[in-house]
C-alpha atoms as a PDB file:
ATOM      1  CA  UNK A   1      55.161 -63.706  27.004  1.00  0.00           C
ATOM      2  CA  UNK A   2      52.350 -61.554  27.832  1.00  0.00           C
ATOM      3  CA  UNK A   3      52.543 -61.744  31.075  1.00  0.00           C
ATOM      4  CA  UNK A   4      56.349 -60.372  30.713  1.00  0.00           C
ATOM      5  CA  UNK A   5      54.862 -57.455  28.238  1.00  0.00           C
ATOM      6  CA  UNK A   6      53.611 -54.188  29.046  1.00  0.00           C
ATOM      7  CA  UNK A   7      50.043 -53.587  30.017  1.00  0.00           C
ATOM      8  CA  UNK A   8      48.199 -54.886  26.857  1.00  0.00           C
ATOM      9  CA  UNK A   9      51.083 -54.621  24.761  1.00  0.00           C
ATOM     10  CA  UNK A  10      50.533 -58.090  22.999  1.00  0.00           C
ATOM     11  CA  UNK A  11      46.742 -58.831  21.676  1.00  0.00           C
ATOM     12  CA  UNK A  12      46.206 -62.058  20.624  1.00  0.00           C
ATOM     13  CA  UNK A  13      44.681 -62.417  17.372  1.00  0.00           C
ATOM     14  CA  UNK A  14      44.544 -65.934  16.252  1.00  0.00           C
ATOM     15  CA  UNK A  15      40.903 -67.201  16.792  1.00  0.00           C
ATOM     16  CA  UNK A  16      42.282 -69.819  19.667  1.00  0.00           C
ATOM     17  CA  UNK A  17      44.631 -67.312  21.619  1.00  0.00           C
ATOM     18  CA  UNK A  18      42.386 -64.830  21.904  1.00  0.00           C
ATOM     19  CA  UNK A  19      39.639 -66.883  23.391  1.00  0.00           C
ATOM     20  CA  UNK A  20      42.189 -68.652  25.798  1.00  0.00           C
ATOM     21  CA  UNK A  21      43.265 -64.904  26.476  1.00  0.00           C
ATOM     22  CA  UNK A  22      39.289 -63.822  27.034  1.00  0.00           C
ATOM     23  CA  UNK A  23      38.562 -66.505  29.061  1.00  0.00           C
ATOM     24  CA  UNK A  24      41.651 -66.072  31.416  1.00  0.00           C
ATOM     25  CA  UNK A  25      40.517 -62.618  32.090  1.00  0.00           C
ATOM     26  CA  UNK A  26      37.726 -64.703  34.377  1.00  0.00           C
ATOM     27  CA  UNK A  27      40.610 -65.101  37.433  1.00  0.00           C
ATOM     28  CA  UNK A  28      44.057 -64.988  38.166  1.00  0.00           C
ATOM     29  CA  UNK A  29      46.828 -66.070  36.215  1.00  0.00           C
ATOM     30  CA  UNK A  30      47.881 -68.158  39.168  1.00  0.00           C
ATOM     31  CA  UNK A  31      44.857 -70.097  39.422  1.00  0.00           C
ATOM     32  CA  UNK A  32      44.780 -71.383  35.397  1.00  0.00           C
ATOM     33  CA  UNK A  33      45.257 -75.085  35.442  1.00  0.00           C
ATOM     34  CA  UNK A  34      44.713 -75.956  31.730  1.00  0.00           C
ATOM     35  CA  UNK A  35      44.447 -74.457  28.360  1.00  0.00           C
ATOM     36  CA  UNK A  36      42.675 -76.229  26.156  1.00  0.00           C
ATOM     37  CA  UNK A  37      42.373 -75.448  22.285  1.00  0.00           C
ATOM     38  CA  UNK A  38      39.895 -76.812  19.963  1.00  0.00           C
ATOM     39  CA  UNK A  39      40.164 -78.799  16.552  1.00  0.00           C
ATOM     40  CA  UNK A  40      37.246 -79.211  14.039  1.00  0.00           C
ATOM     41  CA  UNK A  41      39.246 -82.098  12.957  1.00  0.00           C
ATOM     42  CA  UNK A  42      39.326 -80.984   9.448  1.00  0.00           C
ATOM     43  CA  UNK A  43      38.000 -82.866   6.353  1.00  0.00           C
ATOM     44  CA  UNK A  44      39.141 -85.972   6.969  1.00  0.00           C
ATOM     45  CA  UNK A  45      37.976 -87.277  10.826  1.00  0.00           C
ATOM     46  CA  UNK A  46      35.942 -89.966   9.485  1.00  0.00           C
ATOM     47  CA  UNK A  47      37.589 -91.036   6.000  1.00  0.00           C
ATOM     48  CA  UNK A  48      38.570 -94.576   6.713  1.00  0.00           C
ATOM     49  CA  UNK A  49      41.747 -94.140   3.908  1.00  0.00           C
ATOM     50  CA  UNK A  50      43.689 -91.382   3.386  1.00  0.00           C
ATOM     51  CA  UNK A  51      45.478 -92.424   0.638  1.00  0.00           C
ATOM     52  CA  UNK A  52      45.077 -90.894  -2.658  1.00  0.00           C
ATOM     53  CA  UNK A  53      43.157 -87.594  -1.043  1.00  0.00           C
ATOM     54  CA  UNK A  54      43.722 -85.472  -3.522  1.00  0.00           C
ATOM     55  CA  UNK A  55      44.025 -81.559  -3.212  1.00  0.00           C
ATOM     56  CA  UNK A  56      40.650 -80.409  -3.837  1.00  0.00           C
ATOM     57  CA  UNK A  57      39.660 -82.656  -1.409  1.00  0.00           C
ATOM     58  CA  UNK A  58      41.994 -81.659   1.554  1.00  0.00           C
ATOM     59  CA  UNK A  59      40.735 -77.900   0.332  1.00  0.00           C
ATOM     60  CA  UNK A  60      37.604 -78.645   1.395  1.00  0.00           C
ATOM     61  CA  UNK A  61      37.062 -77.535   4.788  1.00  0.00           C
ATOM     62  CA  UNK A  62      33.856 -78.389   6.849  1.00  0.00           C
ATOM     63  CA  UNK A  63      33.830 -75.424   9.257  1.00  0.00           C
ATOM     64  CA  UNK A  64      35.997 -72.752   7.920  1.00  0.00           C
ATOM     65  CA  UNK A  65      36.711 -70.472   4.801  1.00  0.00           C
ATOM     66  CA  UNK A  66      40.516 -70.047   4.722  1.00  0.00           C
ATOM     67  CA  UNK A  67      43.672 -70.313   2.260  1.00  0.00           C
ATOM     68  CA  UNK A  68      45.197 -73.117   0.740  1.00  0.00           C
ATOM     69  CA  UNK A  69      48.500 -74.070   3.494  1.00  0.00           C
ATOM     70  CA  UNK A  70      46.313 -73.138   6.196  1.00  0.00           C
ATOM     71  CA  UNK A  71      43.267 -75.636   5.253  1.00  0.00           C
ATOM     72  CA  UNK A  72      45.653 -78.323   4.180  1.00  0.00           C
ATOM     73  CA  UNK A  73      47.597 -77.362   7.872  1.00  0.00           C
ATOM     74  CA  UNK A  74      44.081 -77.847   8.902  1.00  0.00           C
ATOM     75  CA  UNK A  75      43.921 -80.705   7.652  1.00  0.00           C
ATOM     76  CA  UNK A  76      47.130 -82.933   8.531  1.00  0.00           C
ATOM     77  CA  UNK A  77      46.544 -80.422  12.439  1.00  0.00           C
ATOM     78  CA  UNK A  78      49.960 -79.091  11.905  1.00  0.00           C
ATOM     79  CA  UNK A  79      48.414 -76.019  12.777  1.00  0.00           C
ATOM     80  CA  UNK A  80      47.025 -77.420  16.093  1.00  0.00           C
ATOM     81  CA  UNK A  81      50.573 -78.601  16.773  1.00  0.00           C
ATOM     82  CA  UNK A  82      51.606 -74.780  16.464  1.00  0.00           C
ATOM     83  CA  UNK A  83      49.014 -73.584  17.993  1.00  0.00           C
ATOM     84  CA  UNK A  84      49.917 -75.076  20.688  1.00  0.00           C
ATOM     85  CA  UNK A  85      53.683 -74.210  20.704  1.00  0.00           C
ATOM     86  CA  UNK A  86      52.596 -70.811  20.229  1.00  0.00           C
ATOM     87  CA  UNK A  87      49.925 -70.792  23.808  1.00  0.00           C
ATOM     88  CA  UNK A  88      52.632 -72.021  25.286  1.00  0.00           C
ATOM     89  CA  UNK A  89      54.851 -69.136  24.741  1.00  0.00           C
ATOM     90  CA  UNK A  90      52.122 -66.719  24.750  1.00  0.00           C
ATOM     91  CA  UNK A  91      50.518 -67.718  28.121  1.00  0.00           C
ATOM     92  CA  UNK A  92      54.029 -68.924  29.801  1.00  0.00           C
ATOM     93  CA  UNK A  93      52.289 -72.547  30.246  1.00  0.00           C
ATOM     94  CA  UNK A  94      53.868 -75.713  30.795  1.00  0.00           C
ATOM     95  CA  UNK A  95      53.106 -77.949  27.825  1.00  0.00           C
ATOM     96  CA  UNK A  96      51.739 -80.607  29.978  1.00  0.00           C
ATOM     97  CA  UNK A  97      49.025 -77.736  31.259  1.00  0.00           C
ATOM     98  CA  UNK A  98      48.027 -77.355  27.239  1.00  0.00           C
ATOM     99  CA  UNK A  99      45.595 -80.201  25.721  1.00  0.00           C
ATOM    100  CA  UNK A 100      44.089 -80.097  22.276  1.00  0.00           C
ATOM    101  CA  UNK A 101      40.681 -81.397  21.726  1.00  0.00           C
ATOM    102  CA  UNK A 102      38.436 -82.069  18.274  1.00  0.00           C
ATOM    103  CA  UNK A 103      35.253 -80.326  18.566  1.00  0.00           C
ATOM    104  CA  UNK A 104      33.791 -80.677  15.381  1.00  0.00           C
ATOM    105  CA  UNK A 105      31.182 -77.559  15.480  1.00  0.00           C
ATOM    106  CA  UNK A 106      34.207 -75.329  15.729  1.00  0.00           C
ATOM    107  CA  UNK A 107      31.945 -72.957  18.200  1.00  0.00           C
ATOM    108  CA  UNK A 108      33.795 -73.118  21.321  1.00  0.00           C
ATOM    109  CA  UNK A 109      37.284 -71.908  20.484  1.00  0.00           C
ATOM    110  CA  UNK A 110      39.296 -72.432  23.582  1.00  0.00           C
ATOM    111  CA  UNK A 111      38.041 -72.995  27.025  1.00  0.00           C
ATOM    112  CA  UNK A 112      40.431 -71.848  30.154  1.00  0.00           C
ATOM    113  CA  UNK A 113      40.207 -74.448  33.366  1.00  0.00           C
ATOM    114  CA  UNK A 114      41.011 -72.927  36.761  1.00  0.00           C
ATOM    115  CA  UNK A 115      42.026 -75.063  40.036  1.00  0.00           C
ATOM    116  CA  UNK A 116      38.391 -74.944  41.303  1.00  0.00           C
ATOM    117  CA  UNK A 117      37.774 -77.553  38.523  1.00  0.00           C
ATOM    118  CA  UNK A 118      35.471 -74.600  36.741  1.00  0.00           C
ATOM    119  CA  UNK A 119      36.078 -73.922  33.209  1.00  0.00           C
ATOM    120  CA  UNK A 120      35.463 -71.043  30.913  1.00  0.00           C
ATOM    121  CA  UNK A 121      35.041 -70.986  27.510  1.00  0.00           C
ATOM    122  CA  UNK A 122      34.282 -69.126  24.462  1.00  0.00           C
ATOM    123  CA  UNK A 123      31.408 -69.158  22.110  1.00  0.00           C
ATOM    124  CA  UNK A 124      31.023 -67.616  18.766  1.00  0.00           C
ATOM    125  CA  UNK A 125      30.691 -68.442  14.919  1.00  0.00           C
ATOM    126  CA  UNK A 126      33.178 -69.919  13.035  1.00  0.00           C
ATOM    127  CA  UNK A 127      35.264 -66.912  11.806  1.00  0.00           C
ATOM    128  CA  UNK A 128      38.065 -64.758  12.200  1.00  0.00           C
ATOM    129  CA  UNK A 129      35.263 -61.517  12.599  1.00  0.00           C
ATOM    130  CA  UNK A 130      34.910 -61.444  16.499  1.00  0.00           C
ATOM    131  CA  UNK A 131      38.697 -61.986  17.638  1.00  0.00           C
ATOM    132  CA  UNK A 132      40.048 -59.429  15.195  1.00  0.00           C
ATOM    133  CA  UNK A 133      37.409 -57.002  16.451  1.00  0.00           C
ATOM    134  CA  UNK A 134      38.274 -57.280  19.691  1.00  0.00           C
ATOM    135  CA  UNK A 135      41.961 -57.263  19.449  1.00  0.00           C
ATOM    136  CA  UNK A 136      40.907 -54.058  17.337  1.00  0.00           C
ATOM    137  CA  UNK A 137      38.862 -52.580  20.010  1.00  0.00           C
ATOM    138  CA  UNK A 138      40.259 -54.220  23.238  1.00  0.00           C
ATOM    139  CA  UNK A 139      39.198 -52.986  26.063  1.00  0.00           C
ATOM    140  CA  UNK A 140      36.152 -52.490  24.475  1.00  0.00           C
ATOM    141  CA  UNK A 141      33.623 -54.878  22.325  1.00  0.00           C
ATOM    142  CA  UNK A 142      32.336 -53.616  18.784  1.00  0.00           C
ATOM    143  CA  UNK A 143      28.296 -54.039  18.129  1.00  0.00           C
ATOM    144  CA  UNK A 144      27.505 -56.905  16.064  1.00  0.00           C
ATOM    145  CA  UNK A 145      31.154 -57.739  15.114  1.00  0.00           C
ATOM    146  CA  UNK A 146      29.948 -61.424  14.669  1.00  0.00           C
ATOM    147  CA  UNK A 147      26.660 -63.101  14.585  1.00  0.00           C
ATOM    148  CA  UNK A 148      25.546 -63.733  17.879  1.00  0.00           C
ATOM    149  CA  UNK A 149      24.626 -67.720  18.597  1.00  0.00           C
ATOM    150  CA  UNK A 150      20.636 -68.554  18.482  1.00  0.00           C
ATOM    151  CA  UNK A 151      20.178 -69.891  22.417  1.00  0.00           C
ATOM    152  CA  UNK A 152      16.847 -70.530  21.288  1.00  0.00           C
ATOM    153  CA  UNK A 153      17.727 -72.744  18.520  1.00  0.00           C
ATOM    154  CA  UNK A 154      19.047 -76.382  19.382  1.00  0.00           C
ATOM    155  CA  UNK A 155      22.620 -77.088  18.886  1.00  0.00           C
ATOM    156  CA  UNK A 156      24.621 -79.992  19.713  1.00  0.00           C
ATOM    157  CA  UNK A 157      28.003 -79.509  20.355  1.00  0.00           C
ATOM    158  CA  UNK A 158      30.707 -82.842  21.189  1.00  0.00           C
ATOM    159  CA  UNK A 159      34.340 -82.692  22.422  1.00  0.00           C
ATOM    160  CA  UNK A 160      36.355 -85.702  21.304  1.00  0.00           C
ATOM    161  CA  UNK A 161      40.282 -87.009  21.825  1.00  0.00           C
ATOM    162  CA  UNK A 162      42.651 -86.098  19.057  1.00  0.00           C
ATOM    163  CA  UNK A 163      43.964 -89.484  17.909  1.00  0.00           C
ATOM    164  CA  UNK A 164      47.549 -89.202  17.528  1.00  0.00           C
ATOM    165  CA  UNK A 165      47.715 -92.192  15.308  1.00  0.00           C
ATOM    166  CA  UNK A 166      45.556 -90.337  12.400  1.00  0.00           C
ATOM    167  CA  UNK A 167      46.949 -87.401  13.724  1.00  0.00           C
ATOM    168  CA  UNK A 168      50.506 -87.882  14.575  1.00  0.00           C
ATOM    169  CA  UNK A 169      51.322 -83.765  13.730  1.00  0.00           C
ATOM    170  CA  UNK A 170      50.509 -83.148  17.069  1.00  0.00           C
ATOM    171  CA  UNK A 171      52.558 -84.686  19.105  1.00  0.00           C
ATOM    172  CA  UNK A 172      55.466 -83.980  16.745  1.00  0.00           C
ATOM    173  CA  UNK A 173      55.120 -80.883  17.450  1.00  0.00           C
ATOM    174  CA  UNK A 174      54.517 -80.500  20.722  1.00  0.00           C
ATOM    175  CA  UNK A 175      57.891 -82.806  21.130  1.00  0.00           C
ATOM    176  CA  UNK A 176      59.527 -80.001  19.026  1.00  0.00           C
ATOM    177  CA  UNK A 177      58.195 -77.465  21.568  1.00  0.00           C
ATOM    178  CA  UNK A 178      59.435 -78.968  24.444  1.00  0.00           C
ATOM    179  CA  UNK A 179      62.738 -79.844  23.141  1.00  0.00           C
ATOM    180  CA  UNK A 180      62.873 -76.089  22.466  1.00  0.00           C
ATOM    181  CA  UNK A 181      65.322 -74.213  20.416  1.00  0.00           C
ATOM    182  CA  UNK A 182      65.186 -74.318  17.113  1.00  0.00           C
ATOM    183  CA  UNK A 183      63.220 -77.635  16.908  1.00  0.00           C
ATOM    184  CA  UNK A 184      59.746 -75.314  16.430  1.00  0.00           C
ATOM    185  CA  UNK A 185      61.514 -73.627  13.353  1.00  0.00           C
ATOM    186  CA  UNK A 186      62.350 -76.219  11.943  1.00  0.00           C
ATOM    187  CA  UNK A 187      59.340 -78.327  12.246  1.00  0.00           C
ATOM    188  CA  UNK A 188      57.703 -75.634  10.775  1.00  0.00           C
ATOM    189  CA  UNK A 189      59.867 -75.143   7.526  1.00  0.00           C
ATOM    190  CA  UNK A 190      59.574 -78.358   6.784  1.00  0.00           C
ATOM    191  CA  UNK A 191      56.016 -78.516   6.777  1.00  0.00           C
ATOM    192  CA  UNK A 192      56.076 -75.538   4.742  1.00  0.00           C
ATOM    193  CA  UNK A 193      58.281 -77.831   1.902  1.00  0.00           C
ATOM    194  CA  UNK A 194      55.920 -80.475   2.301  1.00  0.00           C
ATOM    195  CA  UNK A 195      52.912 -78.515   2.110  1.00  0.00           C
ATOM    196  CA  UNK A 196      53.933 -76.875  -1.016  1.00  0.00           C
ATOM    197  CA  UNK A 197      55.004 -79.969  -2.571  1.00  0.00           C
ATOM    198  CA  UNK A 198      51.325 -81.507  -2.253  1.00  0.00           C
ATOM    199  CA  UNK A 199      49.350 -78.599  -3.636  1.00  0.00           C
ATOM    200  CA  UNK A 200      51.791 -79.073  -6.421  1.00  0.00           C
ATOM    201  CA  UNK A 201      50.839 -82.651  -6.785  1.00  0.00           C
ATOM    202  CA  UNK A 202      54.325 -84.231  -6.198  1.00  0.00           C
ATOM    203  CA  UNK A 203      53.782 -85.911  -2.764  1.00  0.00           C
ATOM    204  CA  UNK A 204      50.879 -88.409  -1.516  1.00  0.00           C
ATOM    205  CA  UNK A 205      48.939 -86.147   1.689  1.00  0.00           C
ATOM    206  CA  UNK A 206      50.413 -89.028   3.352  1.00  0.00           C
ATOM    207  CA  UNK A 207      53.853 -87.913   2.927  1.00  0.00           C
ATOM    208  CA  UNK A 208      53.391 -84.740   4.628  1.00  0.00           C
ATOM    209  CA  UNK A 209      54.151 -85.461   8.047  1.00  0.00           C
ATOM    210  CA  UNK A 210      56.867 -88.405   6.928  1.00  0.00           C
ATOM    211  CA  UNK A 211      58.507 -85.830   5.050  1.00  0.00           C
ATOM    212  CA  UNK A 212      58.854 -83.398   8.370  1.00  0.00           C
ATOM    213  CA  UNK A 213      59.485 -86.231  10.550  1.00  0.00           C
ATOM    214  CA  UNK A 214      62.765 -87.264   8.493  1.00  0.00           C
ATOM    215  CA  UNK A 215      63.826 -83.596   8.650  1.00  0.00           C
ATOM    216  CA  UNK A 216      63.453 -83.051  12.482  1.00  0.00           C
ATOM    217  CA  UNK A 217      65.098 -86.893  13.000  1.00  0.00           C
ATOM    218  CA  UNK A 218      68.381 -85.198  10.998  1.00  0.00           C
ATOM    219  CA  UNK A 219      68.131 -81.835  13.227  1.00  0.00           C
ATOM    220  CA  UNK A 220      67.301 -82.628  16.489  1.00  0.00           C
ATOM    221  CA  UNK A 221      70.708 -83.571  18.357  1.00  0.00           C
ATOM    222  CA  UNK A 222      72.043 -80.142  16.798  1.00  0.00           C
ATOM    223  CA  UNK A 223      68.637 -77.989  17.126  1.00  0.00           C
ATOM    224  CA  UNK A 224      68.663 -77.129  20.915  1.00  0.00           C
ATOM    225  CA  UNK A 225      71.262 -74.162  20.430  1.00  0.00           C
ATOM    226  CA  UNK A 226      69.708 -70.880  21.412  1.00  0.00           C
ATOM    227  CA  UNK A 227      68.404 -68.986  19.114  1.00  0.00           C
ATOM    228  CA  UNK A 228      69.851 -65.008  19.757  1.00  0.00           C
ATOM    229  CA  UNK A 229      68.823 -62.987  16.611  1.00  0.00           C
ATOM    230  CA  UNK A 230      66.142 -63.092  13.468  1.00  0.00           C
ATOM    231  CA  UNK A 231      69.055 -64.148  11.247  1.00  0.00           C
ATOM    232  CA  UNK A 232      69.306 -67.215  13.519  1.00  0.00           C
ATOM    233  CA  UNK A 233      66.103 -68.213  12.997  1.00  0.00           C
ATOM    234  CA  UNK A 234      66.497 -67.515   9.086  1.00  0.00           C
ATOM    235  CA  UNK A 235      69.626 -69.397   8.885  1.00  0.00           C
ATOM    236  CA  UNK A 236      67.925 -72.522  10.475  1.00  0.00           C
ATOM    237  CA  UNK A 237      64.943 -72.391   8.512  1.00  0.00           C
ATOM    238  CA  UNK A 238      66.964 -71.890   5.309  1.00  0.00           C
ATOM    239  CA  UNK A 239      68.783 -75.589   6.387  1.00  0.00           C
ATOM    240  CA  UNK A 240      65.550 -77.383   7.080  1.00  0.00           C
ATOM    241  CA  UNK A 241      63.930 -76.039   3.674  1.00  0.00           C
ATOM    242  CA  UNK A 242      66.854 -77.172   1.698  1.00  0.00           C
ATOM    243  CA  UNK A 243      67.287 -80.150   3.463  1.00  0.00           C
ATOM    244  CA  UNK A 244      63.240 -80.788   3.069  1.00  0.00           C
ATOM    245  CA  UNK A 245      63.380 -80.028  -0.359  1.00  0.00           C
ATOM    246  CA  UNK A 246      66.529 -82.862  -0.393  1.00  0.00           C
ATOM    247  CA  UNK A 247      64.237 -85.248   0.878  1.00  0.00           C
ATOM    248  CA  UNK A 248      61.637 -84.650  -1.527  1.00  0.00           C
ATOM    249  CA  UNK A 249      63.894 -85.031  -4.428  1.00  0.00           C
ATOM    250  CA  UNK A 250      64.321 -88.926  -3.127  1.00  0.00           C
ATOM    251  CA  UNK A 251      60.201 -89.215  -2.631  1.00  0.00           C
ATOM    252  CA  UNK A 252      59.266 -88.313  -6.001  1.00  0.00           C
ATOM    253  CA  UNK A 253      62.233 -90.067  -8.112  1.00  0.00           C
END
């Protein structure tokens, strides 16, 4: 997509994009050979069972200060799943060129690999402070938009595998995304449904995913129509919702 845009007419803004974006600046479009986003893994990497998490609990981010669908996206990765969907539209990558990685210290936001086996990444505290600067000030940086990283502390920084068996958002989505269509849309109203439905206390956290899996198993064999207009995508996302909410009328009775 941006590479179909006008001259900087699309800034990315989402912490992930624009680093992937930043660090693609270091060569040629041509010569990017993987994207690959990070994951802190949210609050729940290392808890054994995740049944009966409660809300305050999936609220409770390790790494980042954010609102309540977007730490409980966090923390089911739903929004690595669209994350990646969305780098592959915005960077006109195959999926199988875009990996997703848990990197608990949430420092290194994306990292770019070229086909000289070098990578690039980039570095910065975990907030939203540096990439909306510089899609604010692009082509230039703001002074002290972020805290700079202490080089002279010491800092230990690990890259692990996303398991897709604790984590099975993932690669539901990224099956949505390469189906295409309206499979994205629909994953994601869904999840909205489902998301809702736990803060409000009427589904386990362990239903979430469940929940959007039976919706997308209805809608696949008639989501690969092409989406033309807005209304499209309303008119599909209207479906899923209802037919979400349908589903959680059945879980909680």
């Amino acid at each position: 997509m941006i590479s179909k845009a006008r001259e900087h007419q699309i800034i990315p803004v989402d912490s992930e994009h624009s680093a992937i974006w930043q660090c693609a600046l270091a060569g040629k479009s041509d010569e990017i050979s993987r994207l690959v986003l990070t994951a802190s893994g949210g609050p729940f990497l290392d808890r054994s069972n995740l049944r009966g998490v409660s809300v305050a609990d999936a609220l409770k981010h390790p790494t980042w200060s954010m609102g309540a669908v977007v730490t409980i996206n966090s923390a089911t990765l739903v929004n690595k799943g669209l994350e990646i969907i969305e780098a592959h539209y915005l960077f006109s990558m195959p999926y199988s060129a875009i990996e997703a990685v848990i990197h608990r210290q949430s420092v290194v936001h994306s990292m770019v690999e070229f086909h000289d086996g070098s990578t690039i990444a980039q570095a910065s505290p975990p907030n939203m402070k540096g990439a909306i600067a510089y899609a604010l000030n692009f082509p230039h940086r703001l002074t002290h938009a972020s805290p700079a990283i202490d080089w002279s502390a010491s800092h230990s920084w690990s890259f692990e595998p996303i398991d897709s068996q604790r984590f099975p958002a993932v690669a539901l989505a990224r099956h949505c995304g390469e189906i295409g269509g309206a499979m994205p849309a629909i994953f994601n109203a869904a999840n909205e449904v489902a998301v809702e439905a736990f803060i409000a206390e009427k589904i386990a956290f362990t239903s979430i995913v469940p929940l959007i899996e039976a919706v997308l198993t209805l809608r696949e064999q008639s989501a690969s129509s092409t989406l033309r207009e807005l209304a499209d995508v309303s008119a599909i996302e209207d479906d899923a919702r209802a037919l979400a909410q349908k589903h959680l009328i059945r879980l909680v009775s």
